[in-house]
C-alpha atoms as a PDB file:
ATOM      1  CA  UNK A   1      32.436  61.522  90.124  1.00  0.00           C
ATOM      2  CA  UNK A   2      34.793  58.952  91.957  1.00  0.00           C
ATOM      3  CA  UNK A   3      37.708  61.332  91.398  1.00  0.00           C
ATOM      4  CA  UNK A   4      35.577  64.496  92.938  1.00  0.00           C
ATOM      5  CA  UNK A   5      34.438  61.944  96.084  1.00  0.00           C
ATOM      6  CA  UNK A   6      37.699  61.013  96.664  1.00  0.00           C
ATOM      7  CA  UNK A   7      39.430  64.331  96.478  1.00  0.00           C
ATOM      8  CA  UNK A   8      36.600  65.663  99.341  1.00  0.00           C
ATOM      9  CA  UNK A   9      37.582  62.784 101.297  1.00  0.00           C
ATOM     10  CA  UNK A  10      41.223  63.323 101.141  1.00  0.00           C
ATOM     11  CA  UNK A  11      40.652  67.242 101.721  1.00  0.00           C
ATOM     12  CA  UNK A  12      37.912  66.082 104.721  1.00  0.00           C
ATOM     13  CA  UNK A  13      40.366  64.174 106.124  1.00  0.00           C
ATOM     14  CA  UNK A  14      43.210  67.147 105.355  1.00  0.00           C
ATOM     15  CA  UNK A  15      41.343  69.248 107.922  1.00  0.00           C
ATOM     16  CA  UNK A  16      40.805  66.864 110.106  1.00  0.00           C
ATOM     17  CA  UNK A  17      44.507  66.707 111.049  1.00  0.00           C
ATOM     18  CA  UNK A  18      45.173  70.335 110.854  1.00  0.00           C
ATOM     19  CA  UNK A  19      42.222  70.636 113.174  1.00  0.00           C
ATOM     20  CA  UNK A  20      43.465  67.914 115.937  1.00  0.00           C
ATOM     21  CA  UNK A  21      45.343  68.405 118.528  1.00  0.00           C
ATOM     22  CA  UNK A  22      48.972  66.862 118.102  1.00  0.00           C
ATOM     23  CA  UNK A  23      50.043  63.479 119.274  1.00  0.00           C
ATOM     24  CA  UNK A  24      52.014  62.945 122.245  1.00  0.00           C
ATOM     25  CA  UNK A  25      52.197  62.678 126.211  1.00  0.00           C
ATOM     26  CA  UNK A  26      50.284  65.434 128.449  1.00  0.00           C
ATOM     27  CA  UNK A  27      49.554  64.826 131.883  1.00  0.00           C
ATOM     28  CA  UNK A  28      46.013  63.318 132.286  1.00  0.00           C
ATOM     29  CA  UNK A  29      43.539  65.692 133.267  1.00  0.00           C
ATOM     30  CA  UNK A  30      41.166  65.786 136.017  1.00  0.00           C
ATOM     31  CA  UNK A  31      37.723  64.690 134.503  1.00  0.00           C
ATOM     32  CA  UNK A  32      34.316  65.545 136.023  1.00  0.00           C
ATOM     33  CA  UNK A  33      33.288  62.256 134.664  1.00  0.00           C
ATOM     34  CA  UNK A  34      35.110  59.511 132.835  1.00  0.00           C
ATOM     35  CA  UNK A  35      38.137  57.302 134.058  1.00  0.00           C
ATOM     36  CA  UNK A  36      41.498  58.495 134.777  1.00  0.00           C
ATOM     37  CA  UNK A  37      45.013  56.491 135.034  1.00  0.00           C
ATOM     38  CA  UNK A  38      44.718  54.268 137.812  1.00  0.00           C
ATOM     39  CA  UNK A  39      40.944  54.029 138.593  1.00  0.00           C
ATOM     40  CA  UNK A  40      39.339  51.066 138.160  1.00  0.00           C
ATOM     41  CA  UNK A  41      37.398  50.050 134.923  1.00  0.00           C
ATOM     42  CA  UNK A  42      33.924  49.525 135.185  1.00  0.00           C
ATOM     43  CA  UNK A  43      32.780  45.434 133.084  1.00  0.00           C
ATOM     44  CA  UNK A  44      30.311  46.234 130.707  1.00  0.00           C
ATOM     45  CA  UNK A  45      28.189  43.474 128.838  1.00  0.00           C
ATOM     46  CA  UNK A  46      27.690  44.161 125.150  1.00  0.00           C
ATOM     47  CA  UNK A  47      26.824  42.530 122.164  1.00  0.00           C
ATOM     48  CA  UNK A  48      29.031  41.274 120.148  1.00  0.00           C
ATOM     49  CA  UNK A  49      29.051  41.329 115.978  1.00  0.00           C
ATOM     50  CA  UNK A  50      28.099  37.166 116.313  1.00  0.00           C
ATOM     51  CA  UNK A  51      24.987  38.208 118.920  1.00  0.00           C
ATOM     52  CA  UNK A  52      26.875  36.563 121.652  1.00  0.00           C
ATOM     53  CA  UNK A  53      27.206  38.861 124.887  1.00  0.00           C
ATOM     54  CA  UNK A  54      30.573  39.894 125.986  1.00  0.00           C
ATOM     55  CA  UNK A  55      32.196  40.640 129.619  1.00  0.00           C
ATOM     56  CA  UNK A  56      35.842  41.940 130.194  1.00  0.00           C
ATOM     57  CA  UNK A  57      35.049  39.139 133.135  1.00  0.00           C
ATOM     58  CA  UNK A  58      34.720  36.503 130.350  1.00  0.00           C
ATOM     59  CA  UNK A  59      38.443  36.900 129.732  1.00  0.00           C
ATOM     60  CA  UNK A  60      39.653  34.584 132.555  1.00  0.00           C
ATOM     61  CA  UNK A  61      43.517  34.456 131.306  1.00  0.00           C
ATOM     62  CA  UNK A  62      43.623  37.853 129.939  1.00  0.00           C
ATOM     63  CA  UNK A  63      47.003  40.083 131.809  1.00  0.00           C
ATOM     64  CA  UNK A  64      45.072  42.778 130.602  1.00  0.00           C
ATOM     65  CA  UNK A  65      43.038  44.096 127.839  1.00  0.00           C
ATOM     66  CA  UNK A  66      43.696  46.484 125.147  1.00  0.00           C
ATOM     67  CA  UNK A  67      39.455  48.414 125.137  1.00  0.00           C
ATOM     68  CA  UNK A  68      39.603  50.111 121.905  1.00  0.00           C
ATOM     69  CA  UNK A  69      36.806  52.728 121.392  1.00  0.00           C
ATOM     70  CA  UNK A  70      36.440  52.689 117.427  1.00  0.00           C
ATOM     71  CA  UNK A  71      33.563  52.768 114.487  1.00  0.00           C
ATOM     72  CA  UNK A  72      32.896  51.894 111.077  1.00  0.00           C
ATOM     73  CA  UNK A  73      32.671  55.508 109.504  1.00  0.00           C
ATOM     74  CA  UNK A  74      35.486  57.507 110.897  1.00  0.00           C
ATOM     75  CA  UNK A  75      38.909  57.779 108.336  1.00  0.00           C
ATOM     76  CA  UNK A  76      41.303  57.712 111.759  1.00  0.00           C
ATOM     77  CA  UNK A  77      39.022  54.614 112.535  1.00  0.00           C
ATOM     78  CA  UNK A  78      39.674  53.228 109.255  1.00  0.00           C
ATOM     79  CA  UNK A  79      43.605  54.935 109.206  1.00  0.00           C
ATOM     80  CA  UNK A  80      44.061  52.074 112.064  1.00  0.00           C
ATOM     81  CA  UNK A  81      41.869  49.145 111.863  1.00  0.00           C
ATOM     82  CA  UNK A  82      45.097  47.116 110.327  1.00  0.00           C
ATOM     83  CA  UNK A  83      46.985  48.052 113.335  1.00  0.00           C
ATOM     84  CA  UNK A  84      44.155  47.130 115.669  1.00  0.00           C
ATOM     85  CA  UNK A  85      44.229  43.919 113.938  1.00  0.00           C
ATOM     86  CA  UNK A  86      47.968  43.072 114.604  1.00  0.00           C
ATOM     87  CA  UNK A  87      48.034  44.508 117.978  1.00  0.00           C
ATOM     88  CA  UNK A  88      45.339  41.927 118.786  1.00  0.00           C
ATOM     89  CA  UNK A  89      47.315  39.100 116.667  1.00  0.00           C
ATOM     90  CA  UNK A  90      50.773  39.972 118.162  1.00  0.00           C
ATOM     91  CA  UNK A  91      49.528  40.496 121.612  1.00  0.00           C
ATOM     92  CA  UNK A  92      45.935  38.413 122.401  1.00  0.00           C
ATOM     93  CA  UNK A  93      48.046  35.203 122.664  1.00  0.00           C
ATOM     94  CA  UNK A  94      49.770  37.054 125.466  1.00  0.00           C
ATOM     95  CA  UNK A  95      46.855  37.879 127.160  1.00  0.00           C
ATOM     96  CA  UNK A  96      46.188  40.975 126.016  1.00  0.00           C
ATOM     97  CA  UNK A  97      43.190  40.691 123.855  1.00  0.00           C
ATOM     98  CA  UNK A  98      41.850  43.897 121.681  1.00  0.00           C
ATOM     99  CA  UNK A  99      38.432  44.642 122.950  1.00  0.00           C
ATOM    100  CA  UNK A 100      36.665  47.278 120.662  1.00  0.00           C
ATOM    101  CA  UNK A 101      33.343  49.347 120.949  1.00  0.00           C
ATOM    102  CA  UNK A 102      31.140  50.888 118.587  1.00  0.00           C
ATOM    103  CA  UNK A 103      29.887  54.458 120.762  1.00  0.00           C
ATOM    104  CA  UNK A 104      28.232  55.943 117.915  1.00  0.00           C
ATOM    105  CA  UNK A 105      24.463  56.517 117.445  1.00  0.00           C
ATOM    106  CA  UNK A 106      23.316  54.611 114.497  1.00  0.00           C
ATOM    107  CA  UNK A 107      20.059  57.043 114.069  1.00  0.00           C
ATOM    108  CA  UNK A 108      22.970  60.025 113.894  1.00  0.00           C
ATOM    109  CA  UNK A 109      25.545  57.808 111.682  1.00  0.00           C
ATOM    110  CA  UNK A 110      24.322  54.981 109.967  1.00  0.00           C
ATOM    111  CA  UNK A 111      27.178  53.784 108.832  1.00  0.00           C
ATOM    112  CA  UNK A 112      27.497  52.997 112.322  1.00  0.00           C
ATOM    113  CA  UNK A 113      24.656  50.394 112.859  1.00  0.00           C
ATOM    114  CA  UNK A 114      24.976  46.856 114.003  1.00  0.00           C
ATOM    115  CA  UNK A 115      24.687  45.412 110.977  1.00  0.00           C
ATOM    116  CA  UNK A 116      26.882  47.461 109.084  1.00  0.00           C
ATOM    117  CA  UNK A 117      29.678  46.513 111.993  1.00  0.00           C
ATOM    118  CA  UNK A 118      28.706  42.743 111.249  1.00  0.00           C
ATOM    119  CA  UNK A 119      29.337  43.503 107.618  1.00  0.00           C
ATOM    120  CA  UNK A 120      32.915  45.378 108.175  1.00  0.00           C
ATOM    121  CA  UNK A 121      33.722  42.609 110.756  1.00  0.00           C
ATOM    122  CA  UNK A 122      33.442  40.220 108.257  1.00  0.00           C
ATOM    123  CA  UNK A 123      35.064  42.155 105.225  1.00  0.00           C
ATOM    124  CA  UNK A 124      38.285  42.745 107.401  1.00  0.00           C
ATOM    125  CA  UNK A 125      37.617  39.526 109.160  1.00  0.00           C
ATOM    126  CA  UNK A 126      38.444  40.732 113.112  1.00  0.00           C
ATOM    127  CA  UNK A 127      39.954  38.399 115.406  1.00  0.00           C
ATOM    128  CA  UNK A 128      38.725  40.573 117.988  1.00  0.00           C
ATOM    129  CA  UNK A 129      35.417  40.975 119.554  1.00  0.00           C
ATOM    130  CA  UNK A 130      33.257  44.025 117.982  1.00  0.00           C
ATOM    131  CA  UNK A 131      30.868  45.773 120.126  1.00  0.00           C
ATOM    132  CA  UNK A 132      27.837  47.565 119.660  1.00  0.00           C
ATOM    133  CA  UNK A 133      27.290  49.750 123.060  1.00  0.00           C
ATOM    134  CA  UNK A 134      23.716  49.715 122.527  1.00  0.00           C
ATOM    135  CA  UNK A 135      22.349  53.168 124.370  1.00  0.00           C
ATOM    136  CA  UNK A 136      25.746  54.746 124.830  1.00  0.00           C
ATOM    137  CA  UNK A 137      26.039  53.473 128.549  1.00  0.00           C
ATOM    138  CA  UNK A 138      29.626  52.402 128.338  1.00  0.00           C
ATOM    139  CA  UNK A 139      31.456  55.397 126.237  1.00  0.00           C
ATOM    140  CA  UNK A 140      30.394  57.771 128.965  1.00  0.00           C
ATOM    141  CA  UNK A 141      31.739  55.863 131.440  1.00  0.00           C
ATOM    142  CA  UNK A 142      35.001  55.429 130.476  1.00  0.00           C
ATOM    143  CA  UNK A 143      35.821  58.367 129.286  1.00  0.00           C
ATOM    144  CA  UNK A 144      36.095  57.923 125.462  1.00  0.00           C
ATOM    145  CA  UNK A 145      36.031  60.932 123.082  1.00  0.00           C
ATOM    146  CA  UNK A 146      36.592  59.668 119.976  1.00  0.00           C
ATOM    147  CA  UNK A 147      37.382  57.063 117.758  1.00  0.00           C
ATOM    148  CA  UNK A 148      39.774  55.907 117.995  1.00  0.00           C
ATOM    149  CA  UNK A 149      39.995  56.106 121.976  1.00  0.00           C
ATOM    150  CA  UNK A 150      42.241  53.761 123.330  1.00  0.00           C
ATOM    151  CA  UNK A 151      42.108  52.320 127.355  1.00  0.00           C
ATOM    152  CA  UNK A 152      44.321  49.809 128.473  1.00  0.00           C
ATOM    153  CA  UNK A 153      43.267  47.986 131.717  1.00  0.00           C
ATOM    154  CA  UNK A 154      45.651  45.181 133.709  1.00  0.00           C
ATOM    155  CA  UNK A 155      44.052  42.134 134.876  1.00  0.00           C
ATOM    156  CA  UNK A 156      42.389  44.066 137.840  1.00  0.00           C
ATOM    157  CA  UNK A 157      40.724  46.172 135.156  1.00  0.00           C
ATOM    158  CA  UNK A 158      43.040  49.344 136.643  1.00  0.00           C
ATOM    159  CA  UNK A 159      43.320  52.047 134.044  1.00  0.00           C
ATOM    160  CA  UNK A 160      47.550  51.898 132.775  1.00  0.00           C
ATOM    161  CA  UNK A 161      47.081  53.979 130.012  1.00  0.00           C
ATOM    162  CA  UNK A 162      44.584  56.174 128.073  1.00  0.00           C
ATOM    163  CA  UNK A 163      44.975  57.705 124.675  1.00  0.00           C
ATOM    164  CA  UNK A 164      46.089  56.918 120.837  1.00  0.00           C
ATOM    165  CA  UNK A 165      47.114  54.055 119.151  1.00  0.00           C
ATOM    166  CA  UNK A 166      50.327  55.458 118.388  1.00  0.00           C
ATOM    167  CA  UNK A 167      52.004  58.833 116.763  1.00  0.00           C
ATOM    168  CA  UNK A 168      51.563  58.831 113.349  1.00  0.00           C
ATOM    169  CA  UNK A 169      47.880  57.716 112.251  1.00  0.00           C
ATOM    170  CA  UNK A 170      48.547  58.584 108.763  1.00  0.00           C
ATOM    171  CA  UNK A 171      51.514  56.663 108.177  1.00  0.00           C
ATOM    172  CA  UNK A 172      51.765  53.810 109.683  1.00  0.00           C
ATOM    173  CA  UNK A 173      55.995  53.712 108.461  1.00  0.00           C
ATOM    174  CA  UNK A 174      56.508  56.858 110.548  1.00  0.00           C
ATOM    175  CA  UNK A 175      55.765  55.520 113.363  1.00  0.00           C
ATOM    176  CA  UNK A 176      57.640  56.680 116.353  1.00  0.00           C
ATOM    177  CA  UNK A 177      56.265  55.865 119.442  1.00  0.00           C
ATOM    178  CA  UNK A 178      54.214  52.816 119.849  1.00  0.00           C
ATOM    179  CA  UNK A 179      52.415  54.233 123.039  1.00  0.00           C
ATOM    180  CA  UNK A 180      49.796  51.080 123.580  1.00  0.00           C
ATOM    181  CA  UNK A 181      52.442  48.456 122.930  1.00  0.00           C
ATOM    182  CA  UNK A 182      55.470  50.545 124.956  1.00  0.00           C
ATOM    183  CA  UNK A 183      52.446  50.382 127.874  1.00  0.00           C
ATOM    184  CA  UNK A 184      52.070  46.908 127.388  1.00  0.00           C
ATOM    185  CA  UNK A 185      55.827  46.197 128.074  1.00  0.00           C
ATOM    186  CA  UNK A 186      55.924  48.320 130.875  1.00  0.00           C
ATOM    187  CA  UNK A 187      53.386  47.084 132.540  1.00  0.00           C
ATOM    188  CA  UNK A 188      54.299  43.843 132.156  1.00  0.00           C
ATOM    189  CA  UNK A 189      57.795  44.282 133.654  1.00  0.00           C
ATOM    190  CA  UNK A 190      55.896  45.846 136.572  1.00  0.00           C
ATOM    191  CA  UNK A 191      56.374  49.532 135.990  1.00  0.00           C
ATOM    192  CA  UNK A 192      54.216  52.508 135.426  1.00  0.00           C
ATOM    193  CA  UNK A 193      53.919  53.207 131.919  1.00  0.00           C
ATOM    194  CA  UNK A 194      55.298  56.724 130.524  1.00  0.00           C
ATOM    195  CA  UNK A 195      53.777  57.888 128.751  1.00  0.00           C
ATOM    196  CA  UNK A 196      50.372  57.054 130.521  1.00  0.00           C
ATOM    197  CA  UNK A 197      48.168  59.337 129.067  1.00  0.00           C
ATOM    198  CA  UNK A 198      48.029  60.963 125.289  1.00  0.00           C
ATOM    199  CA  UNK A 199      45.663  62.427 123.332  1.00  0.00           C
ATOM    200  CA  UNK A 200      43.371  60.792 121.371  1.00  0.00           C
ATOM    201  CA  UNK A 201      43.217  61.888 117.586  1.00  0.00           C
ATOM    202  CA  UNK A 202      40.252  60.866 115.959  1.00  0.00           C
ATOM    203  CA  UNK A 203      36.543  61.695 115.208  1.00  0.00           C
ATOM    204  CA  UNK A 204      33.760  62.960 117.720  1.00  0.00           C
ATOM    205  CA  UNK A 205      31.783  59.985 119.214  1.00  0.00           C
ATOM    206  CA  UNK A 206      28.465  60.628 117.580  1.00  0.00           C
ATOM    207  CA  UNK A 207      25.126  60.700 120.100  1.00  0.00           C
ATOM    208  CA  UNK A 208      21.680  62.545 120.910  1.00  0.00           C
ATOM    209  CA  UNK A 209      23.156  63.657 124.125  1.00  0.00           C
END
């Protein structure tokens, strides 16, 4: 029975990627809602996995911050939640902290509730915050279509780039291009990163809506 629930996985998973778009730059298109490269990020109070309420404004040394749109359930979730991990290692003690949401309905995905996020939080023990946006107010706001969904803000919460983690989020050794840290560097040097805007290869964000 293992075997049969891990070959559907594998084959779920399979389709997945034959059914996504590929990786790579695109110019960012023009959204009737949601953020685009260079708008300004709305601050968003959520609770955190610890039941502590958390601000991008409570960040007061952050350069930036990597907002990581991500979930308990889906396998590209899953696929990177070791490279969400060292991106906030490598880069939160240079003040760009990982700052990841939770979109998804629990009533539609389960897997997705607050208390199974405290659970994985603890079993992969983040160093990052984990947050639970409660209602769906923040996804829609941003933007985010999937998990994972990455935005990365600068200090002034302006939108530098929007999009995946990387190019490869099967394997991780075939990386290519390392499009969130590459934007990290650029921005730091004071240029525009290029590319600015991918797209994002994951699962739906699950809601009512």
């Amino acid at each position: 029975m293992k075997k049969l629930l891990g070959l559907l996985t594998l084959l779920a998973v399979g389709a997945a990627f034959v059914l996504a778009p590929n990786f790579g730059p695109e110019k960012s298109p023009v959204k009737s809602s949601g953020l685009k490269v260079g708008d300004t990020a709305p601050d968003f109070k959520l609770k955190n996995v610890d039941g502590k309420m958390v601000s991008l404004s409570d960040y007061k040394d952050a350069h930036g911050y990597i907002v990581a749109f991500t979930c308990n359930t889906c396998p590209f979730s899953k696929m990177y939640e070791n490279r969400l991990i060292e991106l906030h290692k490598k880069h939160a003690p240079k003040g760009w902290p990982v700052v990841a949401i939770n979109p998804n309905d629990a009533e539609v995905k389960a897997g997705d509730s607050f208390e199974a996020m405290q659970r994985r939080a603890k079993e992969k023990n983040y160093p990052f915050v984990y947050l639970d946006d409660e209602g769906q107010k923040v996804y829609p706001q941003y933007g985010a279509e999937r998990t994972p969904h990455i935005f990365l803000l600068n200090n002034k919460r302006t939108v530098e780039y929007i999009g995946a983690i990387d190019n490869n989020a099967q394997y991780p050794e075939a990386v290519t291009q390392r499009f969130v840290e590459d934007a990290i560097a650029a921005v730091e040097k004071g240029e525009k990163p290029d590319p600015d805007f991918t797209k994002a290869i994951g699962c739906t964000i699950k809601g009512r809506r």
